[in-house]
PDB file of N, CA and C in Angstrom:
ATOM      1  N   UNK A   1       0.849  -1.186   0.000  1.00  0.00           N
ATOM      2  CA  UNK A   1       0.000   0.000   0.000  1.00  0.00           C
ATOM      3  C   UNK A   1       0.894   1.248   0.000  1.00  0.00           C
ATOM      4  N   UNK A   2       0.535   2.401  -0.182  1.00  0.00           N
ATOM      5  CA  UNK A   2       1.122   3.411  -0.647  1.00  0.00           C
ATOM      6  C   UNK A   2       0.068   4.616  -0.279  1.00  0.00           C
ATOM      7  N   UNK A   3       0.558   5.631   0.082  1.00  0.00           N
ATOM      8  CA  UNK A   3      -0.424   6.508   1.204  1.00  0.00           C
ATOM      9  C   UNK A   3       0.216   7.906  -0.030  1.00  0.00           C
ATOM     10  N   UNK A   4      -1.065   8.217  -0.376  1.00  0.00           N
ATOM     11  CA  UNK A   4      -0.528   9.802  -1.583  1.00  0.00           C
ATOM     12  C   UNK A   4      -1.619  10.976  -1.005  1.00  0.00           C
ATOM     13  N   UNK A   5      -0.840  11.844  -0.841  1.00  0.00           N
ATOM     14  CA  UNK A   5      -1.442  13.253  -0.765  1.00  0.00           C
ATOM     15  C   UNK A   5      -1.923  13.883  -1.974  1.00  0.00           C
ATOM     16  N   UNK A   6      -2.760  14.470  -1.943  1.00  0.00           N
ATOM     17  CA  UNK A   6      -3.432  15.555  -3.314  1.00  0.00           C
ATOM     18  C   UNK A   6      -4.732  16.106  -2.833  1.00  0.00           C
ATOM     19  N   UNK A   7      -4.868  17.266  -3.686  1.00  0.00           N
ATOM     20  CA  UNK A   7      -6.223  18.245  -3.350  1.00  0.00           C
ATOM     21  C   UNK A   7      -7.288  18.049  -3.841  1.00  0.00           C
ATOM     22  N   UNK A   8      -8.432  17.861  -3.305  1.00  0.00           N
ATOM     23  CA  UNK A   8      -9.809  17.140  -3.460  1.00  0.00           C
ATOM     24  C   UNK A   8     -10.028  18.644  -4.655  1.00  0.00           C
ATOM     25  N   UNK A   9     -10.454  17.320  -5.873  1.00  0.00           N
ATOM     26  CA  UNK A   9     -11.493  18.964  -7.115  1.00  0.00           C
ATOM     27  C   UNK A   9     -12.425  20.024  -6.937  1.00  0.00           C
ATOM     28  N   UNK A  10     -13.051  19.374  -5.506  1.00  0.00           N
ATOM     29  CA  UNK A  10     -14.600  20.009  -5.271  1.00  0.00           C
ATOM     30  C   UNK A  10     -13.994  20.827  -4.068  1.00  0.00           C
ATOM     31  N   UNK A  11     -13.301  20.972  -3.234  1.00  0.00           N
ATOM     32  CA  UNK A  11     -13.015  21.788  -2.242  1.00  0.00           C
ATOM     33  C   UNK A  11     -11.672  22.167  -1.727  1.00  0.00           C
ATOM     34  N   UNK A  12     -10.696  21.819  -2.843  1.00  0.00           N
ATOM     35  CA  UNK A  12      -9.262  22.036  -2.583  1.00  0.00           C
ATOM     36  C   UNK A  12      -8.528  21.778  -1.158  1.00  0.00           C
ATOM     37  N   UNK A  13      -9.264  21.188  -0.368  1.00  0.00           N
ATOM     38  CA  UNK A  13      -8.257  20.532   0.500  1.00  0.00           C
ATOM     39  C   UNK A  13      -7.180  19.434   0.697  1.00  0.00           C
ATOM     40  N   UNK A  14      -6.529  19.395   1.545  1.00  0.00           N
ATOM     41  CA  UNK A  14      -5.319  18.164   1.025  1.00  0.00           C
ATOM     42  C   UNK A  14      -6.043  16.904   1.594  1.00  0.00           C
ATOM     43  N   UNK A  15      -5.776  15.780   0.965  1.00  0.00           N
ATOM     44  CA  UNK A  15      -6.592  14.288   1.511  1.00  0.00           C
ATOM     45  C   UNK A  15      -5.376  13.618   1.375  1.00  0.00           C
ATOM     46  N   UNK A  16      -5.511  12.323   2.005  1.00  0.00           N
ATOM     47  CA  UNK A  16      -4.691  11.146   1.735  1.00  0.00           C
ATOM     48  C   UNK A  16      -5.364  10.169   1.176  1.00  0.00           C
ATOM     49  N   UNK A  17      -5.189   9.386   0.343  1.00  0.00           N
ATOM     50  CA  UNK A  17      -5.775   8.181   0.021  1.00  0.00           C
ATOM     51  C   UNK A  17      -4.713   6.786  -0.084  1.00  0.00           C
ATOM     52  N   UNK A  18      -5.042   5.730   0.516  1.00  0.00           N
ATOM     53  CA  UNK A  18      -4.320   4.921   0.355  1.00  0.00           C
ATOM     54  C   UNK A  18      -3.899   4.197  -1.030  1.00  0.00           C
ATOM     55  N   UNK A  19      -3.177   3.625  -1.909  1.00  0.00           N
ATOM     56  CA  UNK A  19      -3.510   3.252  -3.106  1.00  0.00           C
ATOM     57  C   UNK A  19      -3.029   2.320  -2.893  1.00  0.00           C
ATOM     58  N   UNK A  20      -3.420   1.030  -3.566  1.00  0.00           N
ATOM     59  CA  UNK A  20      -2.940  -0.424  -3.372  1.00  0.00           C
ATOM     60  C   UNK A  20      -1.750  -1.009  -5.309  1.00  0.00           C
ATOM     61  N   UNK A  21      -0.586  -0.705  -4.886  1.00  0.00           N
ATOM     62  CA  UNK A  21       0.480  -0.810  -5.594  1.00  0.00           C
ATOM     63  C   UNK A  21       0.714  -2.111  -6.440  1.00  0.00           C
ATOM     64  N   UNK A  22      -0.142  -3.052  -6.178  1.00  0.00           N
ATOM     65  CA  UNK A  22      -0.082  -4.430  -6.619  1.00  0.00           C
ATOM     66  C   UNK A  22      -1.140  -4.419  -8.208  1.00  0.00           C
ATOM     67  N   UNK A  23      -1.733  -2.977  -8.137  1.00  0.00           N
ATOM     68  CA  UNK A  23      -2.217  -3.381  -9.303  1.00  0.00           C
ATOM     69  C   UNK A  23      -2.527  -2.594 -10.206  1.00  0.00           C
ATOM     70  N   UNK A  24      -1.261  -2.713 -11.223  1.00  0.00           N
ATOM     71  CA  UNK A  24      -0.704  -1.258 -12.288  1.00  0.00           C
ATOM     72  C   UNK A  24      -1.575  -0.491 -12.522  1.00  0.00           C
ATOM     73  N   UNK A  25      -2.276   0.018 -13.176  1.00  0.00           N
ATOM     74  CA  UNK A  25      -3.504   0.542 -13.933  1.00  0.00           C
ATOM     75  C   UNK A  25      -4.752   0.431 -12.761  1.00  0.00           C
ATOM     76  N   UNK A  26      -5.526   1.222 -12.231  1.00  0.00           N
ATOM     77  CA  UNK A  26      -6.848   0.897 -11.878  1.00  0.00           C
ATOM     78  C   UNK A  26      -7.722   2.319 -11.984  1.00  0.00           C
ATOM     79  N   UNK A  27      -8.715   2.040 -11.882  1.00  0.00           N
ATOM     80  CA  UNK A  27      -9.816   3.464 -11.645  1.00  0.00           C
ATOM     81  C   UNK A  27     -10.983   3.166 -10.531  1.00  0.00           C
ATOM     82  N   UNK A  28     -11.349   4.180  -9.886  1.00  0.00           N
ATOM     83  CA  UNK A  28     -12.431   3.926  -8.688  1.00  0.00           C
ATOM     84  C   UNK A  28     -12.662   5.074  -8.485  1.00  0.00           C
ATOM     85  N   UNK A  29     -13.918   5.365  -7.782  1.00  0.00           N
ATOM     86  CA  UNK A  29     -14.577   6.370  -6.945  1.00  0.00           C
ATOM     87  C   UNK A  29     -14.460   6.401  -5.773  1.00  0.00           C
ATOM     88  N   UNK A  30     -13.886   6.960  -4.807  1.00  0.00           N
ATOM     89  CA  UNK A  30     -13.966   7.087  -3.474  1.00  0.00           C
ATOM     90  C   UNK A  30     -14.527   8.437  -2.978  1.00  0.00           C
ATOM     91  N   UNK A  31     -15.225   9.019  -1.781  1.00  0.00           N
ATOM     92  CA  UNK A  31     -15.514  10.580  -1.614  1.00  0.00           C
ATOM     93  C   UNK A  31     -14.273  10.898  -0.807  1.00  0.00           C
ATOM     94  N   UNK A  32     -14.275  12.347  -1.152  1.00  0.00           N
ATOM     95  CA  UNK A  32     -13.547  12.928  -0.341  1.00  0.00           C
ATOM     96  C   UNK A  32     -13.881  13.043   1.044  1.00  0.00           C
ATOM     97  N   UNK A  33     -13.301  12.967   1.707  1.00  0.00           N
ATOM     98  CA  UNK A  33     -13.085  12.732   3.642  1.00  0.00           C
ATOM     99  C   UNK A  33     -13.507  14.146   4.239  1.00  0.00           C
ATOM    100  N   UNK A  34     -13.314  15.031   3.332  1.00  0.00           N
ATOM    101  CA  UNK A  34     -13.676  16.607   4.216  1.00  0.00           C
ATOM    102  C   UNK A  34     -15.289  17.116   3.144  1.00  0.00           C
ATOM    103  N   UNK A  35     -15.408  16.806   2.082  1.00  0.00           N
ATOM    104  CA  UNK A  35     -16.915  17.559   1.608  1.00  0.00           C
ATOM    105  C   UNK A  35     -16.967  16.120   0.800  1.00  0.00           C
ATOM    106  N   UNK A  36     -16.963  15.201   0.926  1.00  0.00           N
ATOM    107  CA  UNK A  36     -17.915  13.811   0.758  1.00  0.00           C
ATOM    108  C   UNK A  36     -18.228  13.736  -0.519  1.00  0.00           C
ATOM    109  N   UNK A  37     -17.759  14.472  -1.673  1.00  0.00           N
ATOM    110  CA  UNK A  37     -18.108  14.505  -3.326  1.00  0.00           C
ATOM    111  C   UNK A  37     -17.255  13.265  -3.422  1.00  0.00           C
ATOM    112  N   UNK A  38     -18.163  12.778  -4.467  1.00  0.00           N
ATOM    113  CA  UNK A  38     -17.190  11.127  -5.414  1.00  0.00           C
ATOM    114  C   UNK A  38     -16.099  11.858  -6.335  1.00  0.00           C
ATOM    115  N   UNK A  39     -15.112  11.449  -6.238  1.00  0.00           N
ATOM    116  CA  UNK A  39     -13.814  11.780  -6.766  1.00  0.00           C
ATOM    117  C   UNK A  39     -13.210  10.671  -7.528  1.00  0.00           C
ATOM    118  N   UNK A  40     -13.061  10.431  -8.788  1.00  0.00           N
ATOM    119  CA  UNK A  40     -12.440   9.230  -9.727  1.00  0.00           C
ATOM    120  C   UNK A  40     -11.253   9.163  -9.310  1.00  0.00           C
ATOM    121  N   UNK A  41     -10.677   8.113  -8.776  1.00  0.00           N
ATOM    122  CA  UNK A  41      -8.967   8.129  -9.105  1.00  0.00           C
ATOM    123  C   UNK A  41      -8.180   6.854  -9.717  1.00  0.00           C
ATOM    124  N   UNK A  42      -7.602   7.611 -10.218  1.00  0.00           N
ATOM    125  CA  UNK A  42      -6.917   6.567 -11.613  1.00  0.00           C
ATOM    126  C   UNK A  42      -5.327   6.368 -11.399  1.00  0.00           C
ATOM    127  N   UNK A  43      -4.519   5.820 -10.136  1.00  0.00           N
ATOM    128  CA  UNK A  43      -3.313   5.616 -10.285  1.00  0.00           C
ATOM    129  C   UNK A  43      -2.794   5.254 -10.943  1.00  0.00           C
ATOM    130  N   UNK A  44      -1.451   5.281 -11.545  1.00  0.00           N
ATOM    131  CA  UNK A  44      -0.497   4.074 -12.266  1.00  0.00           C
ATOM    132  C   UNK A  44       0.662   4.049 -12.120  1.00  0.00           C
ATOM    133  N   UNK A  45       1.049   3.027 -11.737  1.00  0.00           N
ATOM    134  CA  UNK A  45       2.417   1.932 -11.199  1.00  0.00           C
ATOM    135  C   UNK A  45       3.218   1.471 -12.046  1.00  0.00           C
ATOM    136  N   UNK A  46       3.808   1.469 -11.789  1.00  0.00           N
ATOM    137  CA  UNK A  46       5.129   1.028 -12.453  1.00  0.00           C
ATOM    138  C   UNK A  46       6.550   0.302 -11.391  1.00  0.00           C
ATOM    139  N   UNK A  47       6.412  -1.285 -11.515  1.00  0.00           N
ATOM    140  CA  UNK A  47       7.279  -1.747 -10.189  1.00  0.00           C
ATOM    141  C   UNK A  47       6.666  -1.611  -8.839  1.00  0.00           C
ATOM    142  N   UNK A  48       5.473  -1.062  -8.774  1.00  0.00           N
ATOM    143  CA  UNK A  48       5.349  -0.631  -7.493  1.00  0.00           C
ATOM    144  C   UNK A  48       5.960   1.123  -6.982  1.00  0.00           C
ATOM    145  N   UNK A  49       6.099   1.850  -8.279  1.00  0.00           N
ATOM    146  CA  UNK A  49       6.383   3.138  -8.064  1.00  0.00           C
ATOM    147  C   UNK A  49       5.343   3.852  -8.663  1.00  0.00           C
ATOM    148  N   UNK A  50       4.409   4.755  -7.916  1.00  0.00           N
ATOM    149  CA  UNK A  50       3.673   5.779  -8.649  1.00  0.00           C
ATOM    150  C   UNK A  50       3.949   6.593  -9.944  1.00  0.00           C
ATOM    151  N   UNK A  51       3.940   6.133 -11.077  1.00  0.00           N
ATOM    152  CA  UNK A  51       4.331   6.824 -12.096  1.00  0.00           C
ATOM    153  C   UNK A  51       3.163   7.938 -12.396  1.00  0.00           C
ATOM    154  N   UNK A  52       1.706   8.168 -12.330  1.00  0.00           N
ATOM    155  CA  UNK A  52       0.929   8.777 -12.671  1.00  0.00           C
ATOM    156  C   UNK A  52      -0.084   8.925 -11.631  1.00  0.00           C
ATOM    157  N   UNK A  53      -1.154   9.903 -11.528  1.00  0.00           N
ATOM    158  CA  UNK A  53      -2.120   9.931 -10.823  1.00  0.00           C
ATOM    159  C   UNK A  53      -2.848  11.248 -10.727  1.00  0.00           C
ATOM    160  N   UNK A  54      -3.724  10.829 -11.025  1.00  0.00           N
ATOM    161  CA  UNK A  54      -5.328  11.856 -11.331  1.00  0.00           C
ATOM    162  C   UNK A  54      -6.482  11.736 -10.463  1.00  0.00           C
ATOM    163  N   UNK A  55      -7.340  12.365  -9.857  1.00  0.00           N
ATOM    164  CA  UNK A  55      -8.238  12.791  -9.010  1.00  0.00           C
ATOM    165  C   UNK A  55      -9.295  13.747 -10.005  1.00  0.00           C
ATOM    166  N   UNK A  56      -9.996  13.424 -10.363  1.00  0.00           N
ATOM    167  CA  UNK A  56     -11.116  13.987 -11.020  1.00  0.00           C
ATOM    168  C   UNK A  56     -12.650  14.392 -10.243  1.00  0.00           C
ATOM    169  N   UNK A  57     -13.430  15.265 -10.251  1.00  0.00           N
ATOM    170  CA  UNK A  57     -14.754  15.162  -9.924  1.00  0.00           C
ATOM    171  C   UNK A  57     -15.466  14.592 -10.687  1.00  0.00           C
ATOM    172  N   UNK A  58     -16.512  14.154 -10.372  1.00  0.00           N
ATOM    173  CA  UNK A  58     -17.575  13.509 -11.575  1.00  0.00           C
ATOM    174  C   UNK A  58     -18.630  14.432 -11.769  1.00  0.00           C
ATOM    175  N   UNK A  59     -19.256  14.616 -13.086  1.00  0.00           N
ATOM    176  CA  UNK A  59     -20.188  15.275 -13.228  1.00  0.00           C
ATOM    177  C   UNK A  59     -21.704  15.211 -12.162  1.00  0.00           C
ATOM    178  N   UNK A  60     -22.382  15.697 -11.987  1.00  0.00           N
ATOM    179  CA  UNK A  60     -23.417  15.744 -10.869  1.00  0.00           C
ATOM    180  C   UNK A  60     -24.888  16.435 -11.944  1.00  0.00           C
TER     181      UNK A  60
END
Protein backbone atom coordinates (compact mmCIF):
# COMPACT_ATOMS: atom_id res chain seq x y z
CA UNK A 1 0.00 0.00 0.00
CA UNK A 2 1.12 3.41 -0.65
CA UNK A 3 -0.42 6.51 1.20
CA UNK A 4 -0.53 9.80 -1.58
CA UNK A 5 -1.44 13.25 -0.77
CA UNK A 6 -3.43 15.55 -3.31
CA UNK A 7 -6.22 18.25 -3.35
CA UNK A 8 -9.81 17.14 -3.46
CA UNK A 9 -11.49 18.96 -7.12
CA UNK A 10 -14.60 20.01 -5.27
CA UNK A 11 -13.01 21.79 -2.24
CA UNK A 12 -9.26 22.04 -2.58
CA UNK A 13 -8.26 20.53 0.50
CA UNK A 14 -5.32 18.16 1.02
CA UNK A 15 -6.59 14.29 1.51
CA UNK A 16 -4.69 11.15 1.74
CA UNK A 17 -5.77 8.18 0.02
CA UNK A 18 -4.32 4.92 0.35
CA UNK A 19 -3.51 3.25 -3.11
CA UNK A 20 -2.94 -0.42 -3.37
CA UNK A 21 0.48 -0.81 -5.59
CA UNK A 22 -0.08 -4.43 -6.62
CA UNK A 23 -2.22 -3.38 -9.30
CA UNK A 24 -0.70 -1.26 -12.29
CA UNK A 25 -3.50 0.54 -13.93
CA UNK A 26 -6.85 0.90 -11.88
CA UNK A 27 -9.82 3.46 -11.65
CA UNK A 28 -12.43 3.93 -8.69
CA UNK A 29 -14.58 6.37 -6.95
CA UNK A 30 -13.97 7.09 -3.47
CA UNK A 31 -15.51 10.58 -1.61
CA UNK A 32 -13.55 12.93 -0.34
CA UNK A 33 -13.08 12.73 3.64
CA UNK A 34 -13.68 16.61 4.22
CA UNK A 35 -16.91 17.56 1.61
CA UNK A 36 -17.92 13.81 0.76
CA UNK A 37 -18.11 14.51 -3.33
CA UNK A 38 -17.19 11.13 -5.41
CA UNK A 39 -13.81 11.78 -6.77
CA UNK A 40 -12.44 9.23 -9.73
CA UNK A 41 -8.97 8.13 -9.10
CA UNK A 42 -6.92 6.57 -11.61
CA UNK A 43 -3.31 5.62 -10.28
CA UNK A 44 -0.50 4.07 -12.27
CA UNK A 45 2.42 1.93 -11.20
CA UNK A 46 5.13 1.03 -12.45
CA UNK A 47 7.28 -1.75 -10.19
CA UNK A 48 5.35 -0.63 -7.49
CA UNK A 49 6.38 3.14 -8.06
CA UNK A 50 3.67 5.78 -8.65
CA UNK A 51 4.33 6.82 -12.10
CA UNK A 52 0.93 8.78 -12.67
CA UNK A 53 -2.12 9.93 -10.82
CA UNK A 54 -5.33 11.86 -11.33
CA UNK A 55 -8.24 12.79 -9.01
CA UNK A 56 -11.12 13.99 -11.02
CA UNK A 57 -14.75 15.16 -9.92
CA UNK A 58 -17.58 13.51 -11.58
CA UNK A 59 -20.19 15.28 -13.23
CA UNK A 60 -23.42 15.74 -10.87
Amino acid sequence: MYEHFFQCPYCWEEISMLLDTSIPVQTYVEDCEVCCNPIEITPTFEKNVLMAFEANGLEQ
